[in-house]
Each structure stands twice: as C-alpha cells, then as structure tokens.
Protein backbone atom coordinates (compact mmCIF):
# COMPACT_ATOMS: atom_id res chain seq x y z
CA UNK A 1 278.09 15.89 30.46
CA UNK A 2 276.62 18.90 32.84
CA UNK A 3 276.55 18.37 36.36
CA UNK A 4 273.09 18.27 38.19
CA UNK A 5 272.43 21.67 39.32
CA UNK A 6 271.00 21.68 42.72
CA UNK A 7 268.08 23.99 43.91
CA UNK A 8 268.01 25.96 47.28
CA UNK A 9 264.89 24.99 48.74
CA UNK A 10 263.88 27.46 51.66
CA UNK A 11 263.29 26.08 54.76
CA UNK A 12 260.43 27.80 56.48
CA UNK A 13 260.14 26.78 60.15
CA UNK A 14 256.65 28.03 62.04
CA UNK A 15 257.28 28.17 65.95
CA UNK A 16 254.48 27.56 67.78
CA UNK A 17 253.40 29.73 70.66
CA UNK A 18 254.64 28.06 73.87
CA UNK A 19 251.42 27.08 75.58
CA UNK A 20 251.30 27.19 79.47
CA UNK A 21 251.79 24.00 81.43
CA UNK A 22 248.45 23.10 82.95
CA UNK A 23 248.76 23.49 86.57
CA UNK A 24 247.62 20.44 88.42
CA UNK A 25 243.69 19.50 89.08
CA UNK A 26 242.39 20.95 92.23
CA UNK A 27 241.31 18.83 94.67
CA UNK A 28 237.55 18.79 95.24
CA UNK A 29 236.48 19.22 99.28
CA UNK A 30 233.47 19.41 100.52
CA UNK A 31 233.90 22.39 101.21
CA UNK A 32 233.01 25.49 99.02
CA UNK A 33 235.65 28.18 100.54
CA UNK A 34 237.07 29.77 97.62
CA UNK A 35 240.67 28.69 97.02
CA UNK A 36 243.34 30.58 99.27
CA UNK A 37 245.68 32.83 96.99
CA UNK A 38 248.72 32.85 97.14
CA UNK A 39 250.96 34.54 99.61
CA UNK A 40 252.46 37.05 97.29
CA UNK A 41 248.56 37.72 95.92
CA UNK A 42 247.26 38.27 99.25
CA UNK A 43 250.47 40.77 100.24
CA UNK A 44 249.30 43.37 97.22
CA UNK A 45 245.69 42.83 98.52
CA UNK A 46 246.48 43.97 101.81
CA UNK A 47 249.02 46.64 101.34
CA UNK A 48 247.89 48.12 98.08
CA UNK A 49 244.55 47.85 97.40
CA UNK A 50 242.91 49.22 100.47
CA UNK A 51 245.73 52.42 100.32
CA UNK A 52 244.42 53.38 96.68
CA UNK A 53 241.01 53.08 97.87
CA UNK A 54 241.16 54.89 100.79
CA UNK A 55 241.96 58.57 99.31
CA UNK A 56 238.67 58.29 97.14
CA UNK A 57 236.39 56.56 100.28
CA UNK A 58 237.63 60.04 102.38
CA UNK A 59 236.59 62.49 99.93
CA UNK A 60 233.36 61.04 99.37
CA UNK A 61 232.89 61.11 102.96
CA UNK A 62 233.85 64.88 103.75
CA UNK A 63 231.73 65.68 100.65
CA UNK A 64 228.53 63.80 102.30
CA UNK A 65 229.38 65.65 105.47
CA UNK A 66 229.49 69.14 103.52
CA UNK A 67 225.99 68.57 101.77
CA UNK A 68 224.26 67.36 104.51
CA UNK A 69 225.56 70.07 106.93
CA UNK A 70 224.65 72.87 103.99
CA UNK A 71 221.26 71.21 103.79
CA UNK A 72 220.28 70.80 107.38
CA UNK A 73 221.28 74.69 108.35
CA UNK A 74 219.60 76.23 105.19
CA UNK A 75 217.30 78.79 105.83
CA UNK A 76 217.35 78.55 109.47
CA UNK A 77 216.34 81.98 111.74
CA UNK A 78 216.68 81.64 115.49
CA UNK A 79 213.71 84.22 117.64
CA UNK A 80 213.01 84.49 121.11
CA UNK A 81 210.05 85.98 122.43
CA UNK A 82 208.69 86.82 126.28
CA UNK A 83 205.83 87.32 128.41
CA UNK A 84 205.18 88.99 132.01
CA UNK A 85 202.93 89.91 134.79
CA UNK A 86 203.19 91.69 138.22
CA UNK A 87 201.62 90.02 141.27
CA UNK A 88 201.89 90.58 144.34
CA UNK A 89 203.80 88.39 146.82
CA UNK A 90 201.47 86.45 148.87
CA UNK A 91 203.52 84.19 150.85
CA UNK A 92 205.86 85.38 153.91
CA UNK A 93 208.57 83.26 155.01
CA UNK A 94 211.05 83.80 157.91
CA UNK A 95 214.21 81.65 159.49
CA UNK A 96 214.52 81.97 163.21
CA UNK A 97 217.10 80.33 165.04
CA UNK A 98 218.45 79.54 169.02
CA UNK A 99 222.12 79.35 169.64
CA UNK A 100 224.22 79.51 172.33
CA UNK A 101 227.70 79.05 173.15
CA UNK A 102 229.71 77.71 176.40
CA UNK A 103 232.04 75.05 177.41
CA UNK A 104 229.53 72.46 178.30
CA UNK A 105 228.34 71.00 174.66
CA UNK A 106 225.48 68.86 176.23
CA UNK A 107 224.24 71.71 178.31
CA UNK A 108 224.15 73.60 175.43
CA UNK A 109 222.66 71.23 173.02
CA UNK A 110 220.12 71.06 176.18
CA UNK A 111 218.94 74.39 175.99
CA UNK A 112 218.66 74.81 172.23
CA UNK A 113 216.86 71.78 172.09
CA UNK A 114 214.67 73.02 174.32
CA UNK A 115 214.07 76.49 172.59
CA UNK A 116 212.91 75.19 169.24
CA UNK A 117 210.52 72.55 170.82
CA UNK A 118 209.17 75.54 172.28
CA UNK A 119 209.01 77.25 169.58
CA UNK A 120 207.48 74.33 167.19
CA UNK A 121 205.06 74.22 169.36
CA UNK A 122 204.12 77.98 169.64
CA UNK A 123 203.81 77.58 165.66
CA UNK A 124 202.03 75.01 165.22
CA UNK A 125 199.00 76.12 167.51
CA UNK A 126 198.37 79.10 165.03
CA UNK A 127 196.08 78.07 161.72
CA UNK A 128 197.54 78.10 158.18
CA UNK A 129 201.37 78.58 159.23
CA UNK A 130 203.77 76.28 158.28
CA UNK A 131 206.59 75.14 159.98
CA UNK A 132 210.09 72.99 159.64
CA UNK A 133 212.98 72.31 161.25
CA UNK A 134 216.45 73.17 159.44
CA UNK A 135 220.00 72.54 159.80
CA UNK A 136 221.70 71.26 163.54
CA UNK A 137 225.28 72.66 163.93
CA UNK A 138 227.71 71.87 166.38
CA UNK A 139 231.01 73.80 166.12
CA UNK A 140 234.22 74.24 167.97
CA UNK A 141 235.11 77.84 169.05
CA UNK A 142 238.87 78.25 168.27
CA UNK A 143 241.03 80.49 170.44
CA UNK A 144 245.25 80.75 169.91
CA UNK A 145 244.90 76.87 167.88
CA UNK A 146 242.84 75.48 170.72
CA UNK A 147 239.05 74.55 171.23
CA UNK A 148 237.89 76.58 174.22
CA UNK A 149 234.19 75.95 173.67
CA UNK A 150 231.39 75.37 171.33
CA UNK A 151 228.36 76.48 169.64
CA UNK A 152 225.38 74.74 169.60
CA UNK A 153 222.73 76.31 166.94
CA UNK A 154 219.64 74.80 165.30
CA UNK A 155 217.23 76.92 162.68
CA UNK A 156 213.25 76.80 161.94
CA UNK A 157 211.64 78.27 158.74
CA UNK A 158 208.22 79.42 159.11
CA UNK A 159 205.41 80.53 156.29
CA UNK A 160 202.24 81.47 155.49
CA UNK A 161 200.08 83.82 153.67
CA UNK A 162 198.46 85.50 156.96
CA UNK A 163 201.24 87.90 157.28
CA UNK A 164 199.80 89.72 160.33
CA UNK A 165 199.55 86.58 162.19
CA UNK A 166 202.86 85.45 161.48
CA UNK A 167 204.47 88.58 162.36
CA UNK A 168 203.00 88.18 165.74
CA UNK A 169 204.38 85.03 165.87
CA UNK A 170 207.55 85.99 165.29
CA UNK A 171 207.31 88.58 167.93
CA UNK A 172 206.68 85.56 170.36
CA UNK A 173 209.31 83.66 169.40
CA UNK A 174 211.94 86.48 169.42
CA UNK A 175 210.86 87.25 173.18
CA UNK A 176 211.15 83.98 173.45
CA UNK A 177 214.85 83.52 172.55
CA UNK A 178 214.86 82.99 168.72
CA UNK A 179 216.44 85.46 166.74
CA UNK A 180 215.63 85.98 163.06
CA UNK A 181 217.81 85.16 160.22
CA UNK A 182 215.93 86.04 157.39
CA UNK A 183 212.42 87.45 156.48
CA UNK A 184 210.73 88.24 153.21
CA UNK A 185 208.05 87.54 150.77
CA UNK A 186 207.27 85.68 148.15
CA UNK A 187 204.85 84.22 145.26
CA UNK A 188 202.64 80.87 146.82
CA UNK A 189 202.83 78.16 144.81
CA UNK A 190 199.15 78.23 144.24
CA UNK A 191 199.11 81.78 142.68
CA UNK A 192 202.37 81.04 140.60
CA UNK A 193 200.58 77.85 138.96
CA UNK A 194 197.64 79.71 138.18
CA UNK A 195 199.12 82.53 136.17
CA UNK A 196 201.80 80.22 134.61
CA UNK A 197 199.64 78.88 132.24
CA UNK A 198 198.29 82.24 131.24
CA UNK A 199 201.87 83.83 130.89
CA UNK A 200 203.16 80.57 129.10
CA UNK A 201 200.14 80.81 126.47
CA UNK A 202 200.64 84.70 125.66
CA UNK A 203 204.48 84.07 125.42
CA UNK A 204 203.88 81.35 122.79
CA UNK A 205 201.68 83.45 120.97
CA UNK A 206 204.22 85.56 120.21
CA UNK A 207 206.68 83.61 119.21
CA UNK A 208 204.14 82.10 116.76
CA UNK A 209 202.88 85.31 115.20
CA UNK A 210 206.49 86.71 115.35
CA UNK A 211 207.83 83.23 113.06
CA UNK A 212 204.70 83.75 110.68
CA UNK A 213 205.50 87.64 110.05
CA UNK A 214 209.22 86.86 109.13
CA UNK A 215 208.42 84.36 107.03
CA UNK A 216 205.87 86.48 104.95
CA UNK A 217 208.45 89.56 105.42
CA UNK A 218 210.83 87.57 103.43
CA UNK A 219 209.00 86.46 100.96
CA UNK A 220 208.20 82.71 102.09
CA UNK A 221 205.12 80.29 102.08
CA UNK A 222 205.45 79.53 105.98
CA UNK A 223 208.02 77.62 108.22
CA UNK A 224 208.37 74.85 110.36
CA UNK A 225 209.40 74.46 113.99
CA UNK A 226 212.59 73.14 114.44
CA UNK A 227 213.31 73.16 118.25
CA UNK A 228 211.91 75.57 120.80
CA UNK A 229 212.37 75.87 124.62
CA UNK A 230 210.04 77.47 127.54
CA UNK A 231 211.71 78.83 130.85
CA UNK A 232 209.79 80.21 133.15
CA UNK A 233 212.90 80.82 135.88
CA UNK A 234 211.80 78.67 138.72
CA UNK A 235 210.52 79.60 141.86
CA UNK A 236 211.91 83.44 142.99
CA UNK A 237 214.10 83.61 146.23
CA UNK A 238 212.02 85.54 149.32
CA UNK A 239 212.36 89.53 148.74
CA UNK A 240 214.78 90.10 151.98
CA UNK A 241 214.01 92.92 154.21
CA UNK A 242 216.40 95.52 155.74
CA UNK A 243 218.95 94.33 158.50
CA UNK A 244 217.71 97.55 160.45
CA UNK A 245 214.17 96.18 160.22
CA UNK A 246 215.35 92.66 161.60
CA UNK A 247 217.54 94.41 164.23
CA UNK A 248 214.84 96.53 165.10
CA UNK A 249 212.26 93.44 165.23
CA UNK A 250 215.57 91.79 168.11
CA UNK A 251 215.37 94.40 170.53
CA UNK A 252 214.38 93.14 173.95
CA UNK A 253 210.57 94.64 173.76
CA UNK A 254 209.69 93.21 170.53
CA UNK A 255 206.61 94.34 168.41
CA UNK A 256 204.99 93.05 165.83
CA UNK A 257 206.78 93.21 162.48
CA UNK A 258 204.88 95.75 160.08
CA UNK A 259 205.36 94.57 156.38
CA UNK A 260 204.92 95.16 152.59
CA UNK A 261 204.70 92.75 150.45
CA UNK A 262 205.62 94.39 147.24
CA UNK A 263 205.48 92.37 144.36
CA UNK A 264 207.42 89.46 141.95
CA UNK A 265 206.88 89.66 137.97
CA UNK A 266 206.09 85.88 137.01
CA UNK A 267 207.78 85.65 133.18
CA UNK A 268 208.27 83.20 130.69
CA UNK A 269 210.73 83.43 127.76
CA UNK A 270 210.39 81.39 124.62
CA UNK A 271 213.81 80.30 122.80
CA UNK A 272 213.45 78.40 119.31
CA UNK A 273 214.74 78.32 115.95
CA UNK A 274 212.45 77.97 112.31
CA UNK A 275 212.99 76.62 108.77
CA UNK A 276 211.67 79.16 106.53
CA UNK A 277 209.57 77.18 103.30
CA UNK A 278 209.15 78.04 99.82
C-alpha cells in the first residue's frame, strides 16, 4: 500500500499598503483663521522661501529700472537760445554817508544823527528823488589791544531819474558833511518791465523755431517740450564811477557831478530740452 503523496501548495501572501493613521478631527472655532503650521513648516517658510525668491524679485527690478530709464531719455536734445537789447540807464543812484570818530560815543552819535536828518531833509524837498536810510554802525577803534575811541557812521541811498538834479543834490550834501560812497546808474524798474516782455517773447521764438528746424533736420515729424527755463538775470548792480570822479566830487568847493549814463543790455536766455517724434 503507497503512501499518500502530499502536494506543496504555494502560499501567496498580498501585503497591503500601510495606510496613514488619520490624524485627529480638528476642532471647529468660530473662527475662520487658517490653521497654524507647524513650527518646523513655518521655519522653511521663513528662511527659505523668501531667499529663493528674492534673486528673481531683484532682477526683475533692475530690468524695470533699465527699460524705463532707456525709454524716458530716448531721443532727447537739450538747446538754449537768447535774446538782447541795449538801453540806456535811466536811473542814478548814490550812497552818502556822515561819520565821525572821537572818544565821546554819544557826542558822536549826536552829530551824525544830526547830519543825516539834515540831509533827509535836504532830499526830500526836491521832486521825484528818492530817499532811505541804511545801515547804523557803532565800532570800537582798537589801538595796542585797547579801545581808545569809536566810530559812529550812518549811510543814505538816494535815486532818481533827474540826474542833473540829483547831482546838485549831492553837491549840497557833500558841502554839507556827507561824503559819497558810491554813485552810478542803472535800468528803472519801469523801463526794465517794459522791454522784458518784448526780449522774453523774441528769445522764445527762437528757441521754438530752433526745436522745429532740428527736428525736420533729422528727419522727424515734430517734438515735444519736455522742460524749459527763462532767466532774465535779475536786476543789474549800479555801473560805478571812477574813485577820481568821487574824490574829485569831495573836495572842499564841490560842483555839481557831470555824468553819463551809458547803457545796460536787458537779456533773456532760454534753457530747455525736446523729445524728438516720429
């Protein structure tokens, strides 16, 4: 009698993929704030993150800066352009002054006090001259580190645009006591305004007609104004005479002061820069 055979039966076991545990519920709030990550999360979000970004935020930044600054100077010219006229100075203006010097500093306030309201009044008698006070000094007079006595000084500026009678005037006050520290012409308000306008106009002229003919020179439609400034200088400092007129003009028999006016060129310059168009 045979033995029972036996038969190997394989034995196929399937593992199943491990599954992950389900983390717990969340708790419900009434709140709706996202949930806060967790603290090894938020240390890559801070430290990582924001370096890899920030190589790519610069370059887009220096490249915006390039295009713009290629864009906003292209086809830029900067002109200037200027206008003039002679005219001849109309307005004389002198500073006259009293001084004196001593030990007493009241005396000597006393008489120079009493020389320019002299004077003032001398100048204010005489029609269409104008007349102000300037600058009171009182100084020390230094000798070997020591005061040993003072000086007392007080200035008037006079002006007008009768020239004859103000050299008379001047004449006065100079017998008087005064003596001059400065004396020249000038442009009057009144005939600087009314030429401005006309130099100012011709000057911008030419600036305009000067942008159009580069523009068609190089081959462009037209242009548009991108800044532009107007100087005109201001009002020109008094044309100062000789001192051997002045000195002459302080001896002790004073004449009247023979002048010429000469004249001042009243200009106007135009700066500005264009955008040429296509």
């Amino acid at each position: 009698m045979r033995p029972p055979t036996t038969t190997a039966i394989p034995l196929i076991i399937t593992l199943a993929p491990s599954l992950p545990r389900p983390s717990p519920p969340l708790l419900r709030t009434a709140s709706r704030e996202p949930p806060i990550a967790p603290a090894d999360e938020r240390v890559m979000d801070t430290r990582k993150e924001p370096q890899m970004r920030l190589p790519l935020i610069l370059v887009l930044s220096f490249a915006s800066l390039a295009a713009f600054a290629e864009e906003a100077f292209y086809n830029r010219v900067a002109l200037s352009e200027q206008a003039g006229i002679e005219l001849k100075n109309d307005l004389m203006v002198a500073t006259l002054f009293a001084q004196s010097e001593g030990q007493d500093a009241a005396g000597l306030a006393d008489t120079v006090n009493r020389a320019i309201s002299q004077a003032l009044r001398r100048a204010r008698r005489l029609r269409g001259v104008e007349v102000s006070t300037q600058g009171y000094r009182t100084q020390p007079i230094y000798q070997k580190g020591r005061v040993v006595g003072w000086r007392v000084r007080q200035d008037i500026r006079l002006q007008s645009r009768n020239a004859k009678a103000l050299g008379a005037l001047i004449a006065d006050l100079q017998a008087g006591g005064l003596r001059v520290s400065s004396l020249g012409y000038q442009l009057s308000p009144e005939t600087r305004r009314k030429h401005l306008d006309e130099v100012t106009d011709t000057a911008l002229k030419r600036f305009s007609r000067r942008a159009a003919r580069i523009a068609k020179t190089l081959g462009k439609k037209g242009y548009r104004l991108v800044r532009l400034s107007v100087n005109d200088g201001g009002n020109s400092p008094p044309i100062a005479l000789r001192r051997t007129m002045m000195a002459e003009a302080s001896a002790d028999r004073v004449r009247p002061v023979t002048l010429e006016a000469g004249t001042t060129r009243l200009s106007v310059s135009v700066n500005g820069e264009i955008e040429l168009r296509d």
